[in-house]
C-alpha atoms as a PDB file:
ATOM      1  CA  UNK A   1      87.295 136.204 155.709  1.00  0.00           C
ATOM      2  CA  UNK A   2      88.784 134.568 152.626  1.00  0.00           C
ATOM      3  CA  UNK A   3      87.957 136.285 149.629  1.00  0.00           C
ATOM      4  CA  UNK A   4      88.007 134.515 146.112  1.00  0.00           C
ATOM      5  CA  UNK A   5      87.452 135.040 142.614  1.00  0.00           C
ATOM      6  CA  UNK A   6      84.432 133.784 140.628  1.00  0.00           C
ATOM      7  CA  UNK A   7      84.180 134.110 136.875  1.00  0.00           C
ATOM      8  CA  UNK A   8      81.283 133.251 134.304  1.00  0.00           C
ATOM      9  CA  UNK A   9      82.932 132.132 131.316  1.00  0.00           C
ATOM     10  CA  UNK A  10      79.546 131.570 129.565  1.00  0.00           C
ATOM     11  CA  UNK A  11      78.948 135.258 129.261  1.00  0.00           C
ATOM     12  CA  UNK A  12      81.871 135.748 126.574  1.00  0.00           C
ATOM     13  CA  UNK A  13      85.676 134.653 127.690  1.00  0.00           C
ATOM     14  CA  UNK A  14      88.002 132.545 126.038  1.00  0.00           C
ATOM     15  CA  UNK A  15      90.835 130.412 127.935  1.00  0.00           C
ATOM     16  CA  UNK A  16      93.025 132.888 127.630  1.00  0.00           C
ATOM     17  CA  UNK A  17      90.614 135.747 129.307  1.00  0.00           C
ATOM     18  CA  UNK A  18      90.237 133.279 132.359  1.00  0.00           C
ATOM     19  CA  UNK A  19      94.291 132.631 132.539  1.00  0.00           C
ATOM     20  CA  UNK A  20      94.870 135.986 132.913  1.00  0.00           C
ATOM     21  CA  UNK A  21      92.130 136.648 135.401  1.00  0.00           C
ATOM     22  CA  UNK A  22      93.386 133.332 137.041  1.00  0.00           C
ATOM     23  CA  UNK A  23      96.554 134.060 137.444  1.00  0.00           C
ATOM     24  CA  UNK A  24      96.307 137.779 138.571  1.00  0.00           C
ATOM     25  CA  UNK A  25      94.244 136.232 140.875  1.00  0.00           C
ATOM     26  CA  UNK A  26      97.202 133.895 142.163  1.00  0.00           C
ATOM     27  CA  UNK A  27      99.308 137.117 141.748  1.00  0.00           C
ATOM     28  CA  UNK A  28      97.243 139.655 144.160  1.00  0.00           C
ATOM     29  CA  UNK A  29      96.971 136.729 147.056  1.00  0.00           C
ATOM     30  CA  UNK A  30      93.062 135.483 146.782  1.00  0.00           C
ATOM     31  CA  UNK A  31      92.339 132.425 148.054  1.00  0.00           C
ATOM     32  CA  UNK A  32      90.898 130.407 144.291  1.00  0.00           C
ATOM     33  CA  UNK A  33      89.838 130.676 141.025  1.00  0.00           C
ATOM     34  CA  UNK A  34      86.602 129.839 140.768  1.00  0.00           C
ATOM     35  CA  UNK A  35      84.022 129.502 137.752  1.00  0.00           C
ATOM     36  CA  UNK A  36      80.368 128.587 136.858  1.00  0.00           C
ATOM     37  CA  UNK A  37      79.555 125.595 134.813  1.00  0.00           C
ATOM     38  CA  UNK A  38      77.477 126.679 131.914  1.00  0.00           C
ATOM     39  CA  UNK A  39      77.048 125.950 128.406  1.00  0.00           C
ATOM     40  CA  UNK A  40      74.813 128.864 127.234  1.00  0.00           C
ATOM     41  CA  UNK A  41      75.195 132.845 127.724  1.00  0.00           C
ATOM     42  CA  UNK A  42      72.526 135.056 129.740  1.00  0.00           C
ATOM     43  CA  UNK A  43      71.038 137.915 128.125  1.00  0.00           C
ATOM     44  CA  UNK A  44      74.070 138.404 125.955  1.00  0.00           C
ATOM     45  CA  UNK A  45      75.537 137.556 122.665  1.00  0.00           C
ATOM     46  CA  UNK A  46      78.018 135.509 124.637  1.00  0.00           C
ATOM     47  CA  UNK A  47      80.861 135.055 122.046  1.00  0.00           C
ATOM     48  CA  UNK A  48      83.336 133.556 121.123  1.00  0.00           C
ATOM     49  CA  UNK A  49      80.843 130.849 122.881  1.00  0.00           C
ATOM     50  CA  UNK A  50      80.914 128.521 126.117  1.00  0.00           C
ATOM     51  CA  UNK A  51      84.078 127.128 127.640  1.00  0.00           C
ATOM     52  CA  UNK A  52      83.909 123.400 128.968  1.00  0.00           C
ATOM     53  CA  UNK A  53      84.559 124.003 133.257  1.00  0.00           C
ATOM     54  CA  UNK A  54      86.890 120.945 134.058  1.00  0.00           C
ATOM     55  CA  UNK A  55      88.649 121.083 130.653  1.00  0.00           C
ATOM     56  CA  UNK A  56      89.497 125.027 131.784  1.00  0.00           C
ATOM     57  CA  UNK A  57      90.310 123.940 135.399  1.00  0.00           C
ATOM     58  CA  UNK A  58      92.769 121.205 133.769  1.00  0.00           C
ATOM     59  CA  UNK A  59      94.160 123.708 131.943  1.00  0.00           C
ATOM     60  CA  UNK A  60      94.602 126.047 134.602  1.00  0.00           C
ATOM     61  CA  UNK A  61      96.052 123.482 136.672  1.00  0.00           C
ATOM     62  CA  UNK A  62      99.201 123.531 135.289  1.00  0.00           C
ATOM     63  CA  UNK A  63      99.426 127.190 134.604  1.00  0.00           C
ATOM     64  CA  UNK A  64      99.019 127.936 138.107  1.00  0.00           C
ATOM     65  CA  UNK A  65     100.921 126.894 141.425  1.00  0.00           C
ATOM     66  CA  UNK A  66      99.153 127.943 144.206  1.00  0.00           C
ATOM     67  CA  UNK A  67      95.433 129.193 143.870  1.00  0.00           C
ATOM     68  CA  UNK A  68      92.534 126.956 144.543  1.00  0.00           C
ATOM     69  CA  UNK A  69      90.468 125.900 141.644  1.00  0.00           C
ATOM     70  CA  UNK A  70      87.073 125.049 141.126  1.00  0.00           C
ATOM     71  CA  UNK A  71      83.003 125.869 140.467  1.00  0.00           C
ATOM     72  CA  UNK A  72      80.212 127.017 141.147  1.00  0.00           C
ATOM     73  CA  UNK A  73      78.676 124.686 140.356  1.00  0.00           C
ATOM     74  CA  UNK A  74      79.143 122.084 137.991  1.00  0.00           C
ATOM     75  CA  UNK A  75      75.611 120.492 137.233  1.00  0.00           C
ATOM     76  CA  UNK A  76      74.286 117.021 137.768  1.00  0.00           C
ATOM     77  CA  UNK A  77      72.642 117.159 134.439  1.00  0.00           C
ATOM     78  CA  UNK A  78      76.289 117.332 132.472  1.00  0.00           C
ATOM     79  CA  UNK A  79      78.137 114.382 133.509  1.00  0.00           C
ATOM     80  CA  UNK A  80      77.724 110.982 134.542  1.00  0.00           C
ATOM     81  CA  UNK A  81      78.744 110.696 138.347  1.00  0.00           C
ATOM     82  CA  UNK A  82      81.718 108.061 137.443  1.00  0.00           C
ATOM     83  CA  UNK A  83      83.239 110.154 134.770  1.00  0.00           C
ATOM     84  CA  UNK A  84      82.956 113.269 137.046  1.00  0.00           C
ATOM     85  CA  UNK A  85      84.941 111.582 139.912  1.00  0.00           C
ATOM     86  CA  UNK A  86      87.598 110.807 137.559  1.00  0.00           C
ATOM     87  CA  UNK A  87      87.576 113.934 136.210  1.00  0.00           C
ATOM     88  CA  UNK A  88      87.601 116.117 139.261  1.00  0.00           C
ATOM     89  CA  UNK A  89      90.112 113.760 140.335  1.00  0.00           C
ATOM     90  CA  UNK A  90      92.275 113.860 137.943  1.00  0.00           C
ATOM     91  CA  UNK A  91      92.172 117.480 137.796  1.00  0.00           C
ATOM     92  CA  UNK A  92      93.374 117.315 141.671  1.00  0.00           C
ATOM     93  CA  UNK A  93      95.914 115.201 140.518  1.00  0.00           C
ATOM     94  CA  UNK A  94      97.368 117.912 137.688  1.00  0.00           C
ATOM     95  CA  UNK A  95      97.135 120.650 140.479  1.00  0.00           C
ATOM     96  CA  UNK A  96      98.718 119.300 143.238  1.00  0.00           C
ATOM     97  CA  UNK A  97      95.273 118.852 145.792  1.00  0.00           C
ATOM     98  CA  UNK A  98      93.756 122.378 144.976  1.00  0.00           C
ATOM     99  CA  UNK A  99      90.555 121.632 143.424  1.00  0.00           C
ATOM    100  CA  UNK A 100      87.300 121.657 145.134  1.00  0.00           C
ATOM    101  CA  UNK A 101      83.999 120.604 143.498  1.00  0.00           C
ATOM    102  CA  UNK A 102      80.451 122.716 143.908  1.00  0.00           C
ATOM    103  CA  UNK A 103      77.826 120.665 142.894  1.00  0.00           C
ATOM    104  CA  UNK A 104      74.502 121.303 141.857  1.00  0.00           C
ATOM    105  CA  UNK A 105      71.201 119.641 140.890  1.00  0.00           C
ATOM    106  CA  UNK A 106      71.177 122.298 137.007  1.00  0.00           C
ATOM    107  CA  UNK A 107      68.680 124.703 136.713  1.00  0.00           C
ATOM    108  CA  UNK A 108      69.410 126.413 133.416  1.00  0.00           C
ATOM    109  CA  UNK A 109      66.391 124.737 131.066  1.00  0.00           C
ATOM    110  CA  UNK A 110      67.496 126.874 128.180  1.00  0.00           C
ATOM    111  CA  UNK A 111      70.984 125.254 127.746  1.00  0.00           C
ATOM    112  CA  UNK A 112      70.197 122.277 127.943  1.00  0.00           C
ATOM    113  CA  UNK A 113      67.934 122.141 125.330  1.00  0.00           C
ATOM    114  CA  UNK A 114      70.277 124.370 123.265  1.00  0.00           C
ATOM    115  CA  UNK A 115      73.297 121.630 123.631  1.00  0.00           C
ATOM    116  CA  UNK A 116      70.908 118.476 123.634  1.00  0.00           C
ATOM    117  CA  UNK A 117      71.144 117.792 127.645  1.00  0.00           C
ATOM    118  CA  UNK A 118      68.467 115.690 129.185  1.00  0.00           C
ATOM    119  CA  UNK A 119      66.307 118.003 131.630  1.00  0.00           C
ATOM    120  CA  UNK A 120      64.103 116.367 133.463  1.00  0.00           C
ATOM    121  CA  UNK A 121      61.481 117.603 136.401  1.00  0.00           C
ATOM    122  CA  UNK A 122      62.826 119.548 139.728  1.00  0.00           C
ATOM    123  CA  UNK A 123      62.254 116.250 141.772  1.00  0.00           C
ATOM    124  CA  UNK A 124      64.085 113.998 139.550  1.00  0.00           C
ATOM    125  CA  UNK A 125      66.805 116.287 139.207  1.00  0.00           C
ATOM    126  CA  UNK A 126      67.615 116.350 142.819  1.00  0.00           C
ATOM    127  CA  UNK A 127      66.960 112.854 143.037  1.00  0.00           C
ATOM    128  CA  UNK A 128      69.597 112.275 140.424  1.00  0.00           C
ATOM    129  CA  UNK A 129      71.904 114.766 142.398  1.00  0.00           C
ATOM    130  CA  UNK A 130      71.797 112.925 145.863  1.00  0.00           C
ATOM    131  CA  UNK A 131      72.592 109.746 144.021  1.00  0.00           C
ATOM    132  CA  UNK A 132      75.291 111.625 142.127  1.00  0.00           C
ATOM    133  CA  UNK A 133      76.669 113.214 145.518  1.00  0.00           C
ATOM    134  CA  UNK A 134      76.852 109.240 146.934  1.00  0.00           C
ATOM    135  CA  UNK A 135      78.488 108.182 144.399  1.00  0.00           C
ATOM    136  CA  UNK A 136      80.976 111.000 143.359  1.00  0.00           C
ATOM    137  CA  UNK A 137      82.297 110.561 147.309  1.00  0.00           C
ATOM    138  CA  UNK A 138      81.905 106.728 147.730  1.00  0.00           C
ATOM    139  CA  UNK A 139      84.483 106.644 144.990  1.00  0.00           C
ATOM    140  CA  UNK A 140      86.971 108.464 146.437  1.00  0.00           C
ATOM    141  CA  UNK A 141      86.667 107.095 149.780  1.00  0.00           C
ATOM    142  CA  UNK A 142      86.361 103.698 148.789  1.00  0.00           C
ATOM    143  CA  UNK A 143      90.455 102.020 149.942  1.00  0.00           C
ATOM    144  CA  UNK A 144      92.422 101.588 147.189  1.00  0.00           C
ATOM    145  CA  UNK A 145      92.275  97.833 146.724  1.00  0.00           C
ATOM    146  CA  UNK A 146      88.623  98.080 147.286  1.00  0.00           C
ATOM    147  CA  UNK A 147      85.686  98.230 145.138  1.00  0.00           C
ATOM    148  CA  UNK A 148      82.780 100.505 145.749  1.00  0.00           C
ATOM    149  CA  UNK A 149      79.237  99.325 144.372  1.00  0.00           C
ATOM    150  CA  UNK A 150      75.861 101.444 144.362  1.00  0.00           C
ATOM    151  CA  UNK A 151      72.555 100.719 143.830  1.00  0.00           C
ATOM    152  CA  UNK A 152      70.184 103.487 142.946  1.00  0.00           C
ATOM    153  CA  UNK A 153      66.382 104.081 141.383  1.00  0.00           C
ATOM    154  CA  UNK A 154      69.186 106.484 138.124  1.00  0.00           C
ATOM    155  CA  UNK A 155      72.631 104.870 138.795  1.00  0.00           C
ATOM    156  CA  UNK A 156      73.694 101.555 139.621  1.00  0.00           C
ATOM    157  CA  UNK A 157      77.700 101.268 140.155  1.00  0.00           C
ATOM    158  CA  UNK A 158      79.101  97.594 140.541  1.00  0.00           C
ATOM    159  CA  UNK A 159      82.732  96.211 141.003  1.00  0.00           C
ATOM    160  CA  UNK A 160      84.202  99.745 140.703  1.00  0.00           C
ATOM    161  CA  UNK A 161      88.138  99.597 141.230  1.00  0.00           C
ATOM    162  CA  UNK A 162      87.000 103.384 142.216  1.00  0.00           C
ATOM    163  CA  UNK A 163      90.416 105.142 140.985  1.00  0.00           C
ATOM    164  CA  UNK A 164      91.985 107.336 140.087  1.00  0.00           C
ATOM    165  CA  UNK A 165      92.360 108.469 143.468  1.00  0.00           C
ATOM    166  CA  UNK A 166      92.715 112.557 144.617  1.00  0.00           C
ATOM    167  CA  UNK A 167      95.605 113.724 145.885  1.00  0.00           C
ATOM    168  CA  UNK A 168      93.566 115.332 148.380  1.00  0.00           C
ATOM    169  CA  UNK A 169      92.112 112.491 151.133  1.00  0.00           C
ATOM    170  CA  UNK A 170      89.216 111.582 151.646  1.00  0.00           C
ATOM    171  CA  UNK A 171      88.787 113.540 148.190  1.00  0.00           C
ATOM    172  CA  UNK A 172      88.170 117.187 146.907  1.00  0.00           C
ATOM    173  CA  UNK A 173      86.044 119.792 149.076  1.00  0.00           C
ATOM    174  CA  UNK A 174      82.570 119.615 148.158  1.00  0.00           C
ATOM    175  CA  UNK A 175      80.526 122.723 148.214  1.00  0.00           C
ATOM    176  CA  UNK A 176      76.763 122.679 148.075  1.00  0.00           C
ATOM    177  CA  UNK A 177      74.293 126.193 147.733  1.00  0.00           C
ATOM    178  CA  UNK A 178      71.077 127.025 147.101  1.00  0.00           C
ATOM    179  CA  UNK A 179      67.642 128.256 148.882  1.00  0.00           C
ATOM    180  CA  UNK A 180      65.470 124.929 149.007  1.00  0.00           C
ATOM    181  CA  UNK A 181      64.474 124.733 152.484  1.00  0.00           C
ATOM    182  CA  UNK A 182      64.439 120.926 153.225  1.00  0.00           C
ATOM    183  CA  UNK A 183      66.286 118.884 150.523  1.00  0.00           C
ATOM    184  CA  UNK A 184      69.168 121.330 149.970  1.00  0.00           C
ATOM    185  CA  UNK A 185      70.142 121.304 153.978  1.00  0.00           C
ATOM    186  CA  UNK A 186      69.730 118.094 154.172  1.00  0.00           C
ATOM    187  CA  UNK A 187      71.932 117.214 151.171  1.00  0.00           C
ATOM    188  CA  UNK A 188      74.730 119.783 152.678  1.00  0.00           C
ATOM    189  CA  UNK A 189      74.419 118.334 155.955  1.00  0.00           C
ATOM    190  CA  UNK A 190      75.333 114.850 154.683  1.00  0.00           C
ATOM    191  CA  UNK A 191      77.757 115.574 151.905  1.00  0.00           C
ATOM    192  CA  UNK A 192      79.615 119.198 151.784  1.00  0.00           C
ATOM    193  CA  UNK A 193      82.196 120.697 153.183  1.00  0.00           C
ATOM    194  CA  UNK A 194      80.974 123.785 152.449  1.00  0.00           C
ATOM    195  CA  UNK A 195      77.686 125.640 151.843  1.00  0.00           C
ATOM    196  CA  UNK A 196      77.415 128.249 149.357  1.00  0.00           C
ATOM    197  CA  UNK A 197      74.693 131.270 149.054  1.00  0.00           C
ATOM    198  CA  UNK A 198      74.377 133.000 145.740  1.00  0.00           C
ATOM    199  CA  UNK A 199      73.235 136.268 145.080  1.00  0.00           C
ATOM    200  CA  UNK A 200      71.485 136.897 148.700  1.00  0.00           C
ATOM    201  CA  UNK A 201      70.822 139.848 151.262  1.00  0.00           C
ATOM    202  CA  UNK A 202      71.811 139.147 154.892  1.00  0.00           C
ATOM    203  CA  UNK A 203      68.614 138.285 155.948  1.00  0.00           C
ATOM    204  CA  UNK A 204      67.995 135.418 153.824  1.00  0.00           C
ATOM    205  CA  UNK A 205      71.803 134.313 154.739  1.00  0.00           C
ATOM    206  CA  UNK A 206      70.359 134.200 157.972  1.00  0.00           C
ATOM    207  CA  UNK A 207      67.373 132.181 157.305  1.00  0.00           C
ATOM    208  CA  UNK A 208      69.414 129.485 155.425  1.00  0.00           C
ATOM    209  CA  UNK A 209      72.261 129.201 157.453  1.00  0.00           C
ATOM    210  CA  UNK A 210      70.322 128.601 159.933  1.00  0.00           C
ATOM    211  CA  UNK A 211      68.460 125.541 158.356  1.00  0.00           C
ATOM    212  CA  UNK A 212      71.201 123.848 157.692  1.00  0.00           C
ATOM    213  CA  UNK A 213      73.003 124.477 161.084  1.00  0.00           C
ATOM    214  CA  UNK A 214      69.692 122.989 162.009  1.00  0.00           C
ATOM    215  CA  UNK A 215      69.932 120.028 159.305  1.00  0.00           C
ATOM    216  CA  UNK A 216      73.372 119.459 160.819  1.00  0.00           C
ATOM    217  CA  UNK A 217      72.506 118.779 164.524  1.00  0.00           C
ATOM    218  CA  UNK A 218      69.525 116.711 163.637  1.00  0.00           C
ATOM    219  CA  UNK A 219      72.552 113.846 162.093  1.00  0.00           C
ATOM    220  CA  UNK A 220      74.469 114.944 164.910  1.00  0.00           C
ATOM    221  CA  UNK A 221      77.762 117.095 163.019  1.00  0.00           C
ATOM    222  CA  UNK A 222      78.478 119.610 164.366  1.00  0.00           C
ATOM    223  CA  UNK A 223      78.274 122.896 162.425  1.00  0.00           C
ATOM    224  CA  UNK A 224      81.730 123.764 162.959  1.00  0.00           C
ATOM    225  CA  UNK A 225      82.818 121.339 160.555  1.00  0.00           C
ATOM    226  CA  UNK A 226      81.326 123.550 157.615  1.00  0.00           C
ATOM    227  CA  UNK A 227      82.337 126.535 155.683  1.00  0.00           C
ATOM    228  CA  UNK A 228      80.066 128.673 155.375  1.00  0.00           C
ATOM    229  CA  UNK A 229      80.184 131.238 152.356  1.00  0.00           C
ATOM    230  CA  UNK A 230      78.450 133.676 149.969  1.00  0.00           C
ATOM    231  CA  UNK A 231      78.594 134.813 146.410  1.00  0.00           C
ATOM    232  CA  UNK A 232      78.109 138.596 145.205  1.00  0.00           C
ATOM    233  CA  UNK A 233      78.351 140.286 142.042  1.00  0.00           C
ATOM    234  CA  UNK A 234      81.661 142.795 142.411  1.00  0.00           C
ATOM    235  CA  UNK A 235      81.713 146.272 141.648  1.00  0.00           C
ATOM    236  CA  UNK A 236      84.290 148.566 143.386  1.00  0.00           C
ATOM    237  CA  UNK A 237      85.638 151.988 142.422  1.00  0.00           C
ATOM    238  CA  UNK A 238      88.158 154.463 144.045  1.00  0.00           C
ATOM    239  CA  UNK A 239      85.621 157.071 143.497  1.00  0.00           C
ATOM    240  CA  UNK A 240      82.131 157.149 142.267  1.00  0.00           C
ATOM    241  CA  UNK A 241      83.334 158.177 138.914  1.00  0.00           C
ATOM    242  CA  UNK A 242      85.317 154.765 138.567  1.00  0.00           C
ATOM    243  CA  UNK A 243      82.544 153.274 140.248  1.00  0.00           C
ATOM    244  CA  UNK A 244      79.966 154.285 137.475  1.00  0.00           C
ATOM    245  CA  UNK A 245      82.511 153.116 135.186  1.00  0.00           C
ATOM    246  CA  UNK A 246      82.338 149.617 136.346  1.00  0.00           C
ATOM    247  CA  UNK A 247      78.794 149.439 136.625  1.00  0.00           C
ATOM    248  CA  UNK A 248      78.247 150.537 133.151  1.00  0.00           C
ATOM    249  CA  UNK A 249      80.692 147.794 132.155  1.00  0.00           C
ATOM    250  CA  UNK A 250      78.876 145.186 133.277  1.00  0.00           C
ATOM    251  CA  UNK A 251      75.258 146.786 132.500  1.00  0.00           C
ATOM    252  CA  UNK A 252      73.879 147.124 136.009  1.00  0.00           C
ATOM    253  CA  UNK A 253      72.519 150.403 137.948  1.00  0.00           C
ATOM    254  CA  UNK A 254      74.925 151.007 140.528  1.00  0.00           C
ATOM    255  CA  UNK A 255      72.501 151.909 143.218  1.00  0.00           C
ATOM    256  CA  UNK A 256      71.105 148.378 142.507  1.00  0.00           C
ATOM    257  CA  UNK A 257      74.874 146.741 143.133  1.00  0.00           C
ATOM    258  CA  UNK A 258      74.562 148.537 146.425  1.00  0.00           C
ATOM    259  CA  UNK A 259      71.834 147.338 147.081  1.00  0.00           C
ATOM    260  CA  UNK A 260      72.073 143.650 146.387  1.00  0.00           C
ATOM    261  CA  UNK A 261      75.960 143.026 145.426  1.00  0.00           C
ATOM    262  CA  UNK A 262      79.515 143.811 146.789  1.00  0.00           C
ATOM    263  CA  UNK A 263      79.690 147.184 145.447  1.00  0.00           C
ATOM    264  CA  UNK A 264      80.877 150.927 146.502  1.00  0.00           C
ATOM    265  CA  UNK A 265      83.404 152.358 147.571  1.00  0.00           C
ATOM    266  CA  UNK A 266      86.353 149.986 149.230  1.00  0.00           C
ATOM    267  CA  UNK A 267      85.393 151.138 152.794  1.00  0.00           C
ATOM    268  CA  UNK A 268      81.825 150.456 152.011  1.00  0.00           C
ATOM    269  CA  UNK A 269      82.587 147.068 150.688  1.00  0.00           C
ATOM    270  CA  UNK A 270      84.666 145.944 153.512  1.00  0.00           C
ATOM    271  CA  UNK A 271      81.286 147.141 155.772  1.00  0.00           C
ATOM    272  CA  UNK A 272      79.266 144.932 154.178  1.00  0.00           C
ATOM    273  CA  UNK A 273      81.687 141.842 153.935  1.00  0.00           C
ATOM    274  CA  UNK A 274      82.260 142.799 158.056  1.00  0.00           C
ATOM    275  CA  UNK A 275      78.093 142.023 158.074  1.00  0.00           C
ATOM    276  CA  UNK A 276      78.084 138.682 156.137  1.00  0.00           C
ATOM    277  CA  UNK A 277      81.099 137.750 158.489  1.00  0.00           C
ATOM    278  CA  UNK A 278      79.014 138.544 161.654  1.00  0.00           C
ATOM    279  CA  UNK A 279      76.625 135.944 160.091  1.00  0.00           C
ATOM    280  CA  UNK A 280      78.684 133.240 159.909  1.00  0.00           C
ATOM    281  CA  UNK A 281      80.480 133.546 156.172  1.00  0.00           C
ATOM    282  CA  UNK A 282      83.697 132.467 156.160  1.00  0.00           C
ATOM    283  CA  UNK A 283      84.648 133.020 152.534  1.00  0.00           C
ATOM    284  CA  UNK A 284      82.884 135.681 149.993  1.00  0.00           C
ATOM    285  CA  UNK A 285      82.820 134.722 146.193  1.00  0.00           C
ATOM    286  CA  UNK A 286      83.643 137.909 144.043  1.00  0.00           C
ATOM    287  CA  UNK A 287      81.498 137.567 140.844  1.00  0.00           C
ATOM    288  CA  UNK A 288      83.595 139.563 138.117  1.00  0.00           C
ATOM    289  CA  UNK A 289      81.463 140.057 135.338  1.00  0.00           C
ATOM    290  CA  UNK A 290      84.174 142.218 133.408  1.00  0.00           C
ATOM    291  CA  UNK A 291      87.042 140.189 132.881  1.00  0.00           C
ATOM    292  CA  UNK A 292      89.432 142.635 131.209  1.00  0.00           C
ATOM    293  CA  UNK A 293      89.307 144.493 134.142  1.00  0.00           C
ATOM    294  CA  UNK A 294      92.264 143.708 135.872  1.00  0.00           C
ATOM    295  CA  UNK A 295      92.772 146.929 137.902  1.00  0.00           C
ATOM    296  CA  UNK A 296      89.235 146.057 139.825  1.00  0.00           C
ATOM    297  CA  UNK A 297      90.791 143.135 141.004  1.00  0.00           C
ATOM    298  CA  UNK A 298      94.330 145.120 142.011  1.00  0.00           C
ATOM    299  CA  UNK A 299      91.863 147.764 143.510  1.00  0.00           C
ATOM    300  CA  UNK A 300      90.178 144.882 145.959  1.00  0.00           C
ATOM    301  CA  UNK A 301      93.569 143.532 146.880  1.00  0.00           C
ATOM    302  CA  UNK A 302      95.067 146.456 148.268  1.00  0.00           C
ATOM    303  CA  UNK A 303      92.247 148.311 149.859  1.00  0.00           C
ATOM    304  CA  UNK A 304      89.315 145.368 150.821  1.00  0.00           C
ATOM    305  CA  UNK A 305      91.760 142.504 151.217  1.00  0.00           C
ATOM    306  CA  UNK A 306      94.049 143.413 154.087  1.00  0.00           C
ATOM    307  CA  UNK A 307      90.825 144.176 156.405  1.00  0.00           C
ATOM    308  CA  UNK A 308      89.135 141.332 155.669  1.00  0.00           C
ATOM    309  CA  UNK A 309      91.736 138.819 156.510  1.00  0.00           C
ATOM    310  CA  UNK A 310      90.235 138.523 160.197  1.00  0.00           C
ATOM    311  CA  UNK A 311      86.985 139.212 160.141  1.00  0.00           C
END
């Protein structure tokens, strides 16, 4: 199981907080730098205020030489779908091919209306995301020489030259999450590379993974050609003294984190990433909440990482 790093920025972190983490991250051997794409905080102050996502992933791309960047997950509602595909690519371009792009339908009312973002209802939100998920991909697969045209009830896309082109061919890895239970599979069936579960026990890991294996065979790909993954907020100590220490941090009851996150001891942590594994994850997404932590993640590298690496 790869394990990577997932921040949220929006909570109170500057540039230079996510660097740090970011490259630490590169330093200790996980497998990307990953962070959410939000424009408000969540039951916190949440200063110095918001970071933009692909403006810190640009960044980051040229700090960094060998970690995978990218989010979970950049929201429909933010960008236009053209301007994203140049974006994204262009960020692939700055790194070398080690973005990948999570893309969601937005969910977050409250920051929208806080930064002056359209929000409209749940259906036309993920009707706006399938067209976005079309046309984000029919760019970068369209030949160069080509043009790539789209006609759509919220986007219409005619005569595109469809550049700049990825470094990575036939474009970024596109990851897709959530819990709907007939638009979401069918959406990751068509379009990702990789489908993401936040914030869930095993048994509802089960249930989804399962529609969407399901929403896979019924356009005839096979399975096997996704990642499967989940996120889960981190909290790992030595000892339950350190471990109280972190949860404290980060304002959660530690018998909760057990509960319903990646937390405990190391040994315990590595038990429950060995039961997410034996469900089909491939890849766990370590929400760090307390980014001047660096020691947690030092702590996960040498005593989770190594027996992970096969599960």
């Amino acid at each position: 199981m790869e394990l990577r790093v997932f921040t949220e920025p929006q909570q109170g972190a500057t540039y230079d907080d996510l660097l740090r983490v970011a490259q630490t991250a590169e330093e200790l051997g996980y497998g990307a730098f990953f962070r959410s794409d939000h424009y408000l905080a969540m039951n916190v102050p949440g200063q110095p205020g918001p970071t933009d996502a692909w403006l810190t992933l640009a960044g980051l791309a040229r700090e960094t030489s060998t970690i995978r960047l990218g989010t979970l997950m950049t929201s429909a509602t933010f960008r236009f779908p053209g301007p994203l595909a140049i974006s994204v690519a262009q960020v692939d371009q700055m790194s070398g091919g080690r973005v990948e792009l999570g893309l969601g339908a937005g969910w977050f009312a409250q920051e929208h209306t806080a930064y002056g973002i359209p929000f409209p209802s749940t259906k036309e939100r993920f009707d706006r995301f399938e067209e976005q998920l079309a046309i984000v991909t029919g760019l970068w697969r369209t030949a160069e020489g080509g043009t790539f045209e789209f006609e759509g009830e919220h986007y219409q896309v005619a005569d595109s030259p469809a550049l700049p082109k990825p470094v990575q061919q036939p474009g970024p890895p596109l990851l897709i999450g959530g819990l709907g239970k007939r638009r979401t599979p069918a959406l990751a069936a068509r379009f990702a590379d990789e489908f993401n579960l936040p914030f869930v026990d095993e048994e509802t890991t089960r249930g989804q993974f399962a529609r969407v294996r399901a929403a896979c065979e019924e356009i005839g790909r096979d399975p096997a050609t996704m990642t499967w993954s989940n996120a889960l907020v981190l909290c790992v100590g030595s000892d339950e003294a350190e471990l109280d220490r972190r949860a404290a941090a980060i304002g959660r009851d530690k018998a909760e984190l057990r509960e319903n996150g990646l937390a405990g001891t190391p040994a315990e942590v590595v038990d429950k990433l060995a039961r997410y594994a034996e469900l089909g994850a491939q890849r766990a997404y370590l929400q760090v909440l307390d980014l001047t932590d660096l020691d947690h993640l030092r702590l996960v590298a040498a005593e989770v990482l190594p027996q992970v690496r096969d599960l």
